[in-house]
N, C-alpha and C. Protein backbone atom coordinates (compact mmCIF):
# COMPACT_ATOMS: atom_id res chain seq x y z
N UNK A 1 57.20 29.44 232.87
CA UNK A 1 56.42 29.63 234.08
C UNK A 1 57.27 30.26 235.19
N UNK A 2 58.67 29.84 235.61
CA UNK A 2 59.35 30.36 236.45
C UNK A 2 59.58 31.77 236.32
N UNK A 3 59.75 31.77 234.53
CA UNK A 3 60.31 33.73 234.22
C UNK A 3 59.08 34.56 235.19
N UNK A 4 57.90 34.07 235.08
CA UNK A 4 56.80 34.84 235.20
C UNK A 4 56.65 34.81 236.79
N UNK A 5 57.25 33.90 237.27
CA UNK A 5 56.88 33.99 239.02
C UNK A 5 58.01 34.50 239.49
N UNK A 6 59.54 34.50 238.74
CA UNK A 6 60.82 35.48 239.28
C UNK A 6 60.56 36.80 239.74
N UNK A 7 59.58 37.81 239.22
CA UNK A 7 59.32 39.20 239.78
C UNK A 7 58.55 39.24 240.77
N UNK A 8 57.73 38.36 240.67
CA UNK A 8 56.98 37.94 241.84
C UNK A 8 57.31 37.73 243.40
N UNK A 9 58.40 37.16 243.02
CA UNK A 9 59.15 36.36 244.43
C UNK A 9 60.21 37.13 244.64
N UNK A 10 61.29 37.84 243.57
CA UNK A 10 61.65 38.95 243.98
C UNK A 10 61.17 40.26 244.52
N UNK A 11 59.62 40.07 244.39
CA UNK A 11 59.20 41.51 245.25
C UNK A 11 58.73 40.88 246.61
N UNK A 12 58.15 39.39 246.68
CA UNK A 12 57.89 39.10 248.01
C UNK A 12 59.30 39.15 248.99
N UNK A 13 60.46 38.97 248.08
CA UNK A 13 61.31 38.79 249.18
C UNK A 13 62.10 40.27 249.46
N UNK A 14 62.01 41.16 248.79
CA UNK A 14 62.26 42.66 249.21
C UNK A 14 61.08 43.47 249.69
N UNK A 15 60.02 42.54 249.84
CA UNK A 15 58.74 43.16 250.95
C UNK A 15 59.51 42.71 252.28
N UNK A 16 59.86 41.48 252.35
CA UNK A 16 60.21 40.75 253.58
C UNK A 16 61.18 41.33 254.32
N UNK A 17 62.42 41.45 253.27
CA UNK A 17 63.87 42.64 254.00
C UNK A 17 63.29 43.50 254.22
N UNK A 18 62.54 44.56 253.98
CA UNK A 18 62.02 45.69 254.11
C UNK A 18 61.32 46.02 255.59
N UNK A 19 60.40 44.75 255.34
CA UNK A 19 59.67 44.36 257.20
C UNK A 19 60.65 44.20 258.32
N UNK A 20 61.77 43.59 257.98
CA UNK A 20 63.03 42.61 258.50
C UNK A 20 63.34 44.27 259.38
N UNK A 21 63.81 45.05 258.00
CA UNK A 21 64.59 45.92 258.37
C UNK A 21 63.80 47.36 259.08
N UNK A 22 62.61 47.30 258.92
CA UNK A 22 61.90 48.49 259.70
C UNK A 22 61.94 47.91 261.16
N UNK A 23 61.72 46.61 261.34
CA UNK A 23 61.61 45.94 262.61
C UNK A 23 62.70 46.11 263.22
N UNK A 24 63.85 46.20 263.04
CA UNK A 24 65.35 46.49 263.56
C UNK A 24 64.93 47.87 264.08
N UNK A 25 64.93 49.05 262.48
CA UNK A 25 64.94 50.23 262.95
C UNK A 25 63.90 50.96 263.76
N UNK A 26 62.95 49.83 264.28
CA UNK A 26 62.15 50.08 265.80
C UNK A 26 63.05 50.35 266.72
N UNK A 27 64.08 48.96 266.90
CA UNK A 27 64.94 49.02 268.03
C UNK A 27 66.03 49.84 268.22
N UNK A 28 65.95 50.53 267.12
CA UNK A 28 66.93 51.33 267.49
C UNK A 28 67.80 52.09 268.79
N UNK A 29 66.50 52.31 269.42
CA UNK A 29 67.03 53.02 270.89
C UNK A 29 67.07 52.23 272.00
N UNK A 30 67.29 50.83 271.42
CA UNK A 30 67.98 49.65 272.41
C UNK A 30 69.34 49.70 272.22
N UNK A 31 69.81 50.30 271.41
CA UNK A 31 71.79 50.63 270.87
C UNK A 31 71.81 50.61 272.66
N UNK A 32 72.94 50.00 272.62
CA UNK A 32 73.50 50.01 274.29
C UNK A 32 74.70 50.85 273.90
N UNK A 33 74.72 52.01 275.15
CA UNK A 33 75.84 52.71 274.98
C UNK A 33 77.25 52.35 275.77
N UNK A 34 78.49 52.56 275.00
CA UNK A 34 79.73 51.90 276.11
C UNK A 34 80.19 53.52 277.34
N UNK A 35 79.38 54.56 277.18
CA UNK A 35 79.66 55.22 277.84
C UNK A 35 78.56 55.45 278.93
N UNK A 36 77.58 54.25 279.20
CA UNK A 36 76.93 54.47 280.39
C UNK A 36 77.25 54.14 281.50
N UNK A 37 77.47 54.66 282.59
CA UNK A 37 78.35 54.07 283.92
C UNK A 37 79.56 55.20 283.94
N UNK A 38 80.02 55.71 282.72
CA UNK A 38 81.40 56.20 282.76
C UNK A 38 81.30 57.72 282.82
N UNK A 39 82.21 58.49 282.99
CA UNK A 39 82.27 60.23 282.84
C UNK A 39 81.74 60.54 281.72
N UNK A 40 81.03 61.89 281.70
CA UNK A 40 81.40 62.02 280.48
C UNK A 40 82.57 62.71 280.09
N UNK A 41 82.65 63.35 278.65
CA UNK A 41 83.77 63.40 278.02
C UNK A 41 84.23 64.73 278.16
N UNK A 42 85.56 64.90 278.62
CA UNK A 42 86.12 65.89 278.47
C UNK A 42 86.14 66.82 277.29
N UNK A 43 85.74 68.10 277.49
CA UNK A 43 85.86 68.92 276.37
C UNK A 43 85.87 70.68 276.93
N UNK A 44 86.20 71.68 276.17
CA UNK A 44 86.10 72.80 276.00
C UNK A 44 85.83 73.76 274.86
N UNK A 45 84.52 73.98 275.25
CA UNK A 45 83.74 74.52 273.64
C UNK A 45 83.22 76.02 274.12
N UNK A 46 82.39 76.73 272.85
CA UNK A 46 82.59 77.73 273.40
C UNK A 46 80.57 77.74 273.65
N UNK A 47 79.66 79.06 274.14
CA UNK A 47 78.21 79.35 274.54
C UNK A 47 78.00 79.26 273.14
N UNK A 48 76.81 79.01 272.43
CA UNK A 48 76.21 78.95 271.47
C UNK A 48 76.39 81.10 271.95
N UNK A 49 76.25 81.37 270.58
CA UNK A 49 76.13 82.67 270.62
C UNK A 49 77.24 83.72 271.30
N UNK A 50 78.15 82.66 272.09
CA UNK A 50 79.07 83.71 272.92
C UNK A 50 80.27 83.18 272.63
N UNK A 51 80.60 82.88 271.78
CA UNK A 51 82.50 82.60 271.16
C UNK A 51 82.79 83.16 272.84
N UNK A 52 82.89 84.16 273.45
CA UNK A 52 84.54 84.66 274.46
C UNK A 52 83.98 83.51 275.50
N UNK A 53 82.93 82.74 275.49
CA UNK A 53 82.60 81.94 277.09
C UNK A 53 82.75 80.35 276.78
N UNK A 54 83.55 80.05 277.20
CA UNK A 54 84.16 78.58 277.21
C UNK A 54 83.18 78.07 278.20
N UNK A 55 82.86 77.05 277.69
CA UNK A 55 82.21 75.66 279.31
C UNK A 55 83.10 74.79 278.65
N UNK A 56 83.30 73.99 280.10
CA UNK A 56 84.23 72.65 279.91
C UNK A 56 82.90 71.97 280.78
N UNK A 57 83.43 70.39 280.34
CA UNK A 57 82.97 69.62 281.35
C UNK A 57 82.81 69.68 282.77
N UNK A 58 83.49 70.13 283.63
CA UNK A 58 83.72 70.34 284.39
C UNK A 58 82.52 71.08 285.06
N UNK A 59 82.19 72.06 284.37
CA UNK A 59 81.35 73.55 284.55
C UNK A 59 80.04 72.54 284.54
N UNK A 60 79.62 71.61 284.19
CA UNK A 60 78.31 70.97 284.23
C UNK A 60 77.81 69.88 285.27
N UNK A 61 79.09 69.44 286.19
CA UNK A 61 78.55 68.95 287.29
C UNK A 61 78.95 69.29 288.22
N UNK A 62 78.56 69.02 289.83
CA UNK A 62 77.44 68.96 290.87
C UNK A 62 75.63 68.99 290.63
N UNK A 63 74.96 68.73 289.69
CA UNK A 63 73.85 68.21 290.55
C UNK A 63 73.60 67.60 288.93
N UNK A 64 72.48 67.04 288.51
CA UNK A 64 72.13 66.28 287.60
C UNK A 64 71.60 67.17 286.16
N UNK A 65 71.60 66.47 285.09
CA UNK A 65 70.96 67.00 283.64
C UNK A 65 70.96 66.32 282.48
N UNK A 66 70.58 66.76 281.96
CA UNK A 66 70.16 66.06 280.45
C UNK A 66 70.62 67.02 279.54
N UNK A 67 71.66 66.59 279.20
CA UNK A 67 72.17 66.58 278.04
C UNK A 67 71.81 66.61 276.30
N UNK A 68 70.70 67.58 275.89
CA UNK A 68 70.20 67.14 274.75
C UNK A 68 71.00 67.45 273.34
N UNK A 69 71.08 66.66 272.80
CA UNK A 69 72.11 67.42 271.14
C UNK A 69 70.81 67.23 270.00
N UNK A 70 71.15 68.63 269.67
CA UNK A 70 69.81 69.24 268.83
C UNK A 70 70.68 69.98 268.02
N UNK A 71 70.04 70.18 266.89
CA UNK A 71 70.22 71.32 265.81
C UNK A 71 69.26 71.92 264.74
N UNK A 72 69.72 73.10 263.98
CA UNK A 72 67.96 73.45 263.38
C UNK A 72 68.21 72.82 262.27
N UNK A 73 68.92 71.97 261.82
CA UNK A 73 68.79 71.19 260.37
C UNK A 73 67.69 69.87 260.75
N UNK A 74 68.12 69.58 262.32
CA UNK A 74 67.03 68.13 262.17
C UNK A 74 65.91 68.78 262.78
N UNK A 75 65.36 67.90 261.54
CA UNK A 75 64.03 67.43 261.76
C UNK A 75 63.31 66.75 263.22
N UNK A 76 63.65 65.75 263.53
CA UNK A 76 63.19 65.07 264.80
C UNK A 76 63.25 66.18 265.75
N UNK A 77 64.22 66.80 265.94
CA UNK A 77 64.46 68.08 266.78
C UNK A 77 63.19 68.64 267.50
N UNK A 78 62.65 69.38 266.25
CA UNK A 78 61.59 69.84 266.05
C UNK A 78 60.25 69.15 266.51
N UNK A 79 60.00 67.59 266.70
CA UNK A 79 59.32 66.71 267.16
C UNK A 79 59.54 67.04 268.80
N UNK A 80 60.69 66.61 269.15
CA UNK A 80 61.15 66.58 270.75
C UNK A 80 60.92 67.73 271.14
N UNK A 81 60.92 69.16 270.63
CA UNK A 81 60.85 70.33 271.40
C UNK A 81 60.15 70.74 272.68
N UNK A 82 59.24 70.40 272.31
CA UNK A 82 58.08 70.61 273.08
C UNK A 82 58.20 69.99 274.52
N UNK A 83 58.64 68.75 273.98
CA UNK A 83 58.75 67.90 275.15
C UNK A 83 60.16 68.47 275.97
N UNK A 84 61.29 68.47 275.62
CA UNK A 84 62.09 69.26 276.04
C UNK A 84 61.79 70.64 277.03
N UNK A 85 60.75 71.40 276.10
CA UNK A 85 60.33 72.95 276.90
C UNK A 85 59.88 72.31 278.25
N UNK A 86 59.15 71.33 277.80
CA UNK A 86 58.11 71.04 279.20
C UNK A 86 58.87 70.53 280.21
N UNK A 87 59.85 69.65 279.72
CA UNK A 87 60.71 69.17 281.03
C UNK A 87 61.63 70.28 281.49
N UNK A 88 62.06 71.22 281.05
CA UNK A 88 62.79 72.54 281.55
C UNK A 88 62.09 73.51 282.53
N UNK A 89 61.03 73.44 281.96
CA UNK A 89 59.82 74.36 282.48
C UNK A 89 59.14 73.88 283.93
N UNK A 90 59.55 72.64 283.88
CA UNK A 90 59.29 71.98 285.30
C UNK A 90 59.90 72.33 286.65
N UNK A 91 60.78 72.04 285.88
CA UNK A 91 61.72 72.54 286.97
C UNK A 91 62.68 71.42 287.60
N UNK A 92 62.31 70.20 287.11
CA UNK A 92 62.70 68.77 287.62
C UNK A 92 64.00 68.22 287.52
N UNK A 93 64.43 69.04 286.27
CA UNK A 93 66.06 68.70 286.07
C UNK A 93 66.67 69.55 284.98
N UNK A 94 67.86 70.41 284.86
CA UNK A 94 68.11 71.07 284.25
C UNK A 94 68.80 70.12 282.88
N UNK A 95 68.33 71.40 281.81
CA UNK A 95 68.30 71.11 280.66
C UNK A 95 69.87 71.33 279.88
N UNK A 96 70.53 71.31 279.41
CA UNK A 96 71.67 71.79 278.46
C UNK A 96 71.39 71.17 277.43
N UNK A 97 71.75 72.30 275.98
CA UNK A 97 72.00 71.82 274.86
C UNK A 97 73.24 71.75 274.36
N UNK A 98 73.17 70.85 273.22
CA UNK A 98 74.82 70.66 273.05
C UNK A 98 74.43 70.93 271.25
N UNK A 99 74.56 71.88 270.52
CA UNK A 99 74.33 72.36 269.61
C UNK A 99 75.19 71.90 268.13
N UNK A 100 74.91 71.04 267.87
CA UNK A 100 75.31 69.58 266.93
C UNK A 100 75.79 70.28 265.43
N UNK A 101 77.12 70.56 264.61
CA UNK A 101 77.56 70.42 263.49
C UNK A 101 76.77 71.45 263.07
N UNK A 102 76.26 72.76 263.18
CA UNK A 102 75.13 74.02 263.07
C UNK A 102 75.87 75.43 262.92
N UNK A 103 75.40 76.31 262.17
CA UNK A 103 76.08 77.05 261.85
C UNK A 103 74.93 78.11 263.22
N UNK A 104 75.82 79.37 263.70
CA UNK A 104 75.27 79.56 264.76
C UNK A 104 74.13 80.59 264.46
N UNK A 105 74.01 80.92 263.52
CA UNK A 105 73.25 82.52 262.95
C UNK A 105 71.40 81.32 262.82
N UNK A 106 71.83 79.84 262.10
CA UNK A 106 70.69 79.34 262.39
C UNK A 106 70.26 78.54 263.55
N UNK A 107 70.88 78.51 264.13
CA UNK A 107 70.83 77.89 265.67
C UNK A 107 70.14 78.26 266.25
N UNK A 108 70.70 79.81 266.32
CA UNK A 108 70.32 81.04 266.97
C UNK A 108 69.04 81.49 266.50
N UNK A 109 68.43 81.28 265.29
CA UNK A 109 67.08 81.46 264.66
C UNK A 109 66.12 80.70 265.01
N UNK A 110 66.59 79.28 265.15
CA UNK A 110 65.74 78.74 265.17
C UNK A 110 65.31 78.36 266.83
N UNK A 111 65.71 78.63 267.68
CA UNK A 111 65.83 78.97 269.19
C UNK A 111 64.89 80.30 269.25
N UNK A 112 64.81 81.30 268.19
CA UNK A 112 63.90 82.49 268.88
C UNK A 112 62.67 82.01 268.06
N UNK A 113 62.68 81.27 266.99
CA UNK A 113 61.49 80.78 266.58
C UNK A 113 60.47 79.44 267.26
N UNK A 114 61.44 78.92 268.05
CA UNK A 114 60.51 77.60 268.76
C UNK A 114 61.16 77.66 270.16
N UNK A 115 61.56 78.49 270.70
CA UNK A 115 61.96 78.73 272.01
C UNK A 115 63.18 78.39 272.40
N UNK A 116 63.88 78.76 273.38
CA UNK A 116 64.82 77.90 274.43
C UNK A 116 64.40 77.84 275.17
N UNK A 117 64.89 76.45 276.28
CA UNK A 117 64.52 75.72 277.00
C UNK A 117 65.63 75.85 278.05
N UNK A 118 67.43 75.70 277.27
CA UNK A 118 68.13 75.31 277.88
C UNK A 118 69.04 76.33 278.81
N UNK A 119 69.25 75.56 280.27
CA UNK A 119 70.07 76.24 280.78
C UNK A 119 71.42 76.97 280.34
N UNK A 120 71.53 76.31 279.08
CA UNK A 120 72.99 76.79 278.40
C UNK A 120 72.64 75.90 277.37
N UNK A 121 73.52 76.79 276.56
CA UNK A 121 73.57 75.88 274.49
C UNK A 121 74.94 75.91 274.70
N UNK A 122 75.80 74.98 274.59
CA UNK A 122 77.23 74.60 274.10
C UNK A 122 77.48 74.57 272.40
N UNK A 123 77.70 75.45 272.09
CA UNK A 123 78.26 75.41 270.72
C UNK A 123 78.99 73.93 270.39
N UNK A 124 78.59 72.69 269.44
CA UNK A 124 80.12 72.09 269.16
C UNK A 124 79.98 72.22 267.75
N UNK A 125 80.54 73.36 266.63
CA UNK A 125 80.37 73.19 265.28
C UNK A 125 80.89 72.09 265.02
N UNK A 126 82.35 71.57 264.98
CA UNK A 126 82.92 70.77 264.15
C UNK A 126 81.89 69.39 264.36
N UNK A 127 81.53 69.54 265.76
CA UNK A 127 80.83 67.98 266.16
C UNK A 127 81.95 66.79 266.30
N UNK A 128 82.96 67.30 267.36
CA UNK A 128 83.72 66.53 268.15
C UNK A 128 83.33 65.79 269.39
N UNK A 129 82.97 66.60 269.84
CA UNK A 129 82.86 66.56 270.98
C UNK A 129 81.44 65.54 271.42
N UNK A 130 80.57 65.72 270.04
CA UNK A 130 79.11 64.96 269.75
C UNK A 130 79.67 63.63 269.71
N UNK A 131 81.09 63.31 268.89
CA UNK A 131 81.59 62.09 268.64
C UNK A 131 82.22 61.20 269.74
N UNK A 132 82.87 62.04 270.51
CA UNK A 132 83.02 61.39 272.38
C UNK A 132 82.14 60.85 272.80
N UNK A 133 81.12 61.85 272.88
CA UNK A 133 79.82 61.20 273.40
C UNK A 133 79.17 59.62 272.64
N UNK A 134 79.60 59.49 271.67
CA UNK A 134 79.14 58.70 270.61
C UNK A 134 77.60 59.14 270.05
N UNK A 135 77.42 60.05 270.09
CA UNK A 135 76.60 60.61 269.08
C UNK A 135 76.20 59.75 267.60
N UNK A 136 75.25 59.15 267.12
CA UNK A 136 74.82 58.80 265.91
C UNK A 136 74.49 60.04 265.10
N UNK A 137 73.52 60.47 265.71
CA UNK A 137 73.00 61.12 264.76
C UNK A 137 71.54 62.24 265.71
N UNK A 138 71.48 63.84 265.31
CA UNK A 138 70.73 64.47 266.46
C UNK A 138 69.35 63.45 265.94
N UNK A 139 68.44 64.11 267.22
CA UNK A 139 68.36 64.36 268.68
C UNK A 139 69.17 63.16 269.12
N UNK A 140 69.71 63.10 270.38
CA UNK A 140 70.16 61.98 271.16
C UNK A 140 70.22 62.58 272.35
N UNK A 141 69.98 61.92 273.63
CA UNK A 141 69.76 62.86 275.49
C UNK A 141 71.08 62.23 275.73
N UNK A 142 71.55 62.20 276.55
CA UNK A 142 72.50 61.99 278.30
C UNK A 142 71.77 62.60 279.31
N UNK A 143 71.50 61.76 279.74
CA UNK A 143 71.51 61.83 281.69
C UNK A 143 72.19 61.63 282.36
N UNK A 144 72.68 62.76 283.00
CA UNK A 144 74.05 62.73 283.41
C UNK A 144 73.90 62.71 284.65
N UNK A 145 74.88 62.36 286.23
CA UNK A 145 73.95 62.54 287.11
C UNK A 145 75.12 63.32 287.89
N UNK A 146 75.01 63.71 289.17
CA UNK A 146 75.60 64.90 290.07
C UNK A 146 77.27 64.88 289.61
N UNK A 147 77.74 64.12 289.56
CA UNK A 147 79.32 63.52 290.00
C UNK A 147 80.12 63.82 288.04
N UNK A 148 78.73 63.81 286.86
CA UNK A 148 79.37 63.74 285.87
C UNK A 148 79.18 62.35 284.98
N UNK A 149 78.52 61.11 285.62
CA UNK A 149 78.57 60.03 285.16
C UNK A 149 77.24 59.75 284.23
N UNK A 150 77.07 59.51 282.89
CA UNK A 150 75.84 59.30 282.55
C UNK A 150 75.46 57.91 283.42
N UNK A 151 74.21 57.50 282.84
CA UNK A 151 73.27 56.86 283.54
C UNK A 151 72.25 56.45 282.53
N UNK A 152 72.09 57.32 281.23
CA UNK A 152 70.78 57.38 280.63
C UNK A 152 71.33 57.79 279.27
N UNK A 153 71.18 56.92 278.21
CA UNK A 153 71.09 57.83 276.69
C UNK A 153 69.90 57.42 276.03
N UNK A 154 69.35 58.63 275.28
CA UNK A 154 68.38 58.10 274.58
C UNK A 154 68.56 58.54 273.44
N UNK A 155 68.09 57.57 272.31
CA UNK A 155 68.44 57.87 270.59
C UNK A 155 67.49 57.84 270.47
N UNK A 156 66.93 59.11 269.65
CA UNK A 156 66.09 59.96 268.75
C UNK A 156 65.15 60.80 269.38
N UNK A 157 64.10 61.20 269.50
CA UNK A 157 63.26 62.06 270.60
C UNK A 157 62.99 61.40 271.80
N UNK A 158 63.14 62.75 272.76
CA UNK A 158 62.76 62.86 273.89
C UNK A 158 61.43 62.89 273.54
N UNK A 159 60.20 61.71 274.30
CA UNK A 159 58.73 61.94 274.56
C UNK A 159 58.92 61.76 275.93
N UNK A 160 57.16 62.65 275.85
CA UNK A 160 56.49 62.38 277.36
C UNK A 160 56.99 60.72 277.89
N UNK A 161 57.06 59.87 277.25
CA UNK A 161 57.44 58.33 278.08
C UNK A 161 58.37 58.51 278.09
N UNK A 162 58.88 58.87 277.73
CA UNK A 162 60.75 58.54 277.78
C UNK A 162 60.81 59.43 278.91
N UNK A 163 60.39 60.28 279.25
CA UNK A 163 60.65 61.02 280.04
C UNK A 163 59.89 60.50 281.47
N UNK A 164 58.59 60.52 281.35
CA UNK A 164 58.15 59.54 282.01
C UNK A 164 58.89 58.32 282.87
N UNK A 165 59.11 57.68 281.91
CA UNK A 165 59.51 56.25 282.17
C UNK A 165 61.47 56.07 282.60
N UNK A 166 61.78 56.61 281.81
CA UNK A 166 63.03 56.65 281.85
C UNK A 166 64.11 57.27 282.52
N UNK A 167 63.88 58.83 281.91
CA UNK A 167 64.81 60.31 283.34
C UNK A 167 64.08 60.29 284.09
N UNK A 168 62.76 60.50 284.55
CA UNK A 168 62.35 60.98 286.00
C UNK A 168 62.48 59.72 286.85
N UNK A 169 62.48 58.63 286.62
CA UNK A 169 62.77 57.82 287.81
C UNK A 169 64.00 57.47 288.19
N UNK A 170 65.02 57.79 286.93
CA UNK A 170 66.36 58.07 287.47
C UNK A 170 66.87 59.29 288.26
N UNK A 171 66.26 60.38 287.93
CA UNK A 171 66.36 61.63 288.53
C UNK A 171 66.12 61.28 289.71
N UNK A 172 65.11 60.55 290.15
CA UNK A 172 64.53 60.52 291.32
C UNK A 172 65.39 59.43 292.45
N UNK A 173 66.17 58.44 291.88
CA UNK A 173 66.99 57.45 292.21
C UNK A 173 68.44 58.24 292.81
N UNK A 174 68.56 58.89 291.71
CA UNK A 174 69.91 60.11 291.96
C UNK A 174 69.71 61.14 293.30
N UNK A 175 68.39 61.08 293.95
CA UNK A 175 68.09 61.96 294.80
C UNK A 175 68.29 63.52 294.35
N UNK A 176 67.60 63.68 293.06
CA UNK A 176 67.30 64.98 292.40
C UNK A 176 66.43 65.36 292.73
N UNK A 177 65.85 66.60 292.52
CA UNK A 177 64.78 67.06 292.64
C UNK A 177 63.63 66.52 292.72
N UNK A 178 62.32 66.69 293.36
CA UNK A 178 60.73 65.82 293.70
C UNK A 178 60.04 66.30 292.78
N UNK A 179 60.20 65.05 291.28
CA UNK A 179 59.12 65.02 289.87
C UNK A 179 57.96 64.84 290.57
């Protein structure tokens, strides 16, 4: 009798981890970051598309932005876009991309196929510089605010709420621009 209820109860209880574990990977974008409050990270990389033009850190503050790391391999990417265009297109807070472990010929493709948004694409091939940041895995934002200091990360797409709820009332706290 037990042989016959063992598969049984081994599938109720890998239904259960399974629930356990989708329920976690809800929370995902509760990950608390140790670089909120702090600078961000020093670096010098080169324009998506322009190897001779270096941006450093440096070159990205006085006034506030969002920081998005995107690439044309992910998927989610492709989800957030839109939402991305729209917050660029606003006008509410400037956009930068930080162009994640991507080879640039598809970067660059996939930018004339679903638009740019961003005030600038930062090339980081090796994806160093993604790793400062503590980067998991693309999409991931920074909100960065005038001075250089994030304030805001978000893991996995940028939506209308997140944007909503989250950057524009910090933007607006930062004394940025009137969302």
């Amino acid at each position: 009798m037990i042989g016959r209820l063992a598969p049984i109860l081994l599938f109720a209880l890998l239904g259960i981890l399974l629930a356990v574990g989708l329920k976690i990977a809800d929370h995902k974008t509760d990950l608390p970051s140790p670089l909120i409050g702090k600078m961000i990270p020093e670096f010098s990389l080169p324009l998506l598309g322009q190897e001779e033009v270096i941006i450093t850190h440096n070159d990205l503050i006085g006034e506030p932005f969002l920081l998005n790391v995107w690439a044309s391999w992910c998927v989610t990417c492709r989800v957030e876009h839109p939402f991305i265009e729209q917050l660029a297109k606003s006008g509410k807070l400037r956009v930068i991309g930080l162009n994640y472990r991507d080879e640039e010929s598809d970067a660059l493709a996939w930018l004339r196929q679903f638009g740019n948004p961003y005030a600038m694409n930062i090339a980081d091939l090796p994806g160093r510089t993604a790793i400062d940041f503590g980067v998991y895995a693309a999409p991931e934002s920074f909100l960065v605010d005038p001075t250089g200091r994030i304030v805001f990360k978000q893991i996995g797409a940028v939506t209308p709420e997140v944007i909503e709820n989250e950057i524009l009332p910090r933007v607006r706290e930062m004394g940025g621009s009137n969302p």
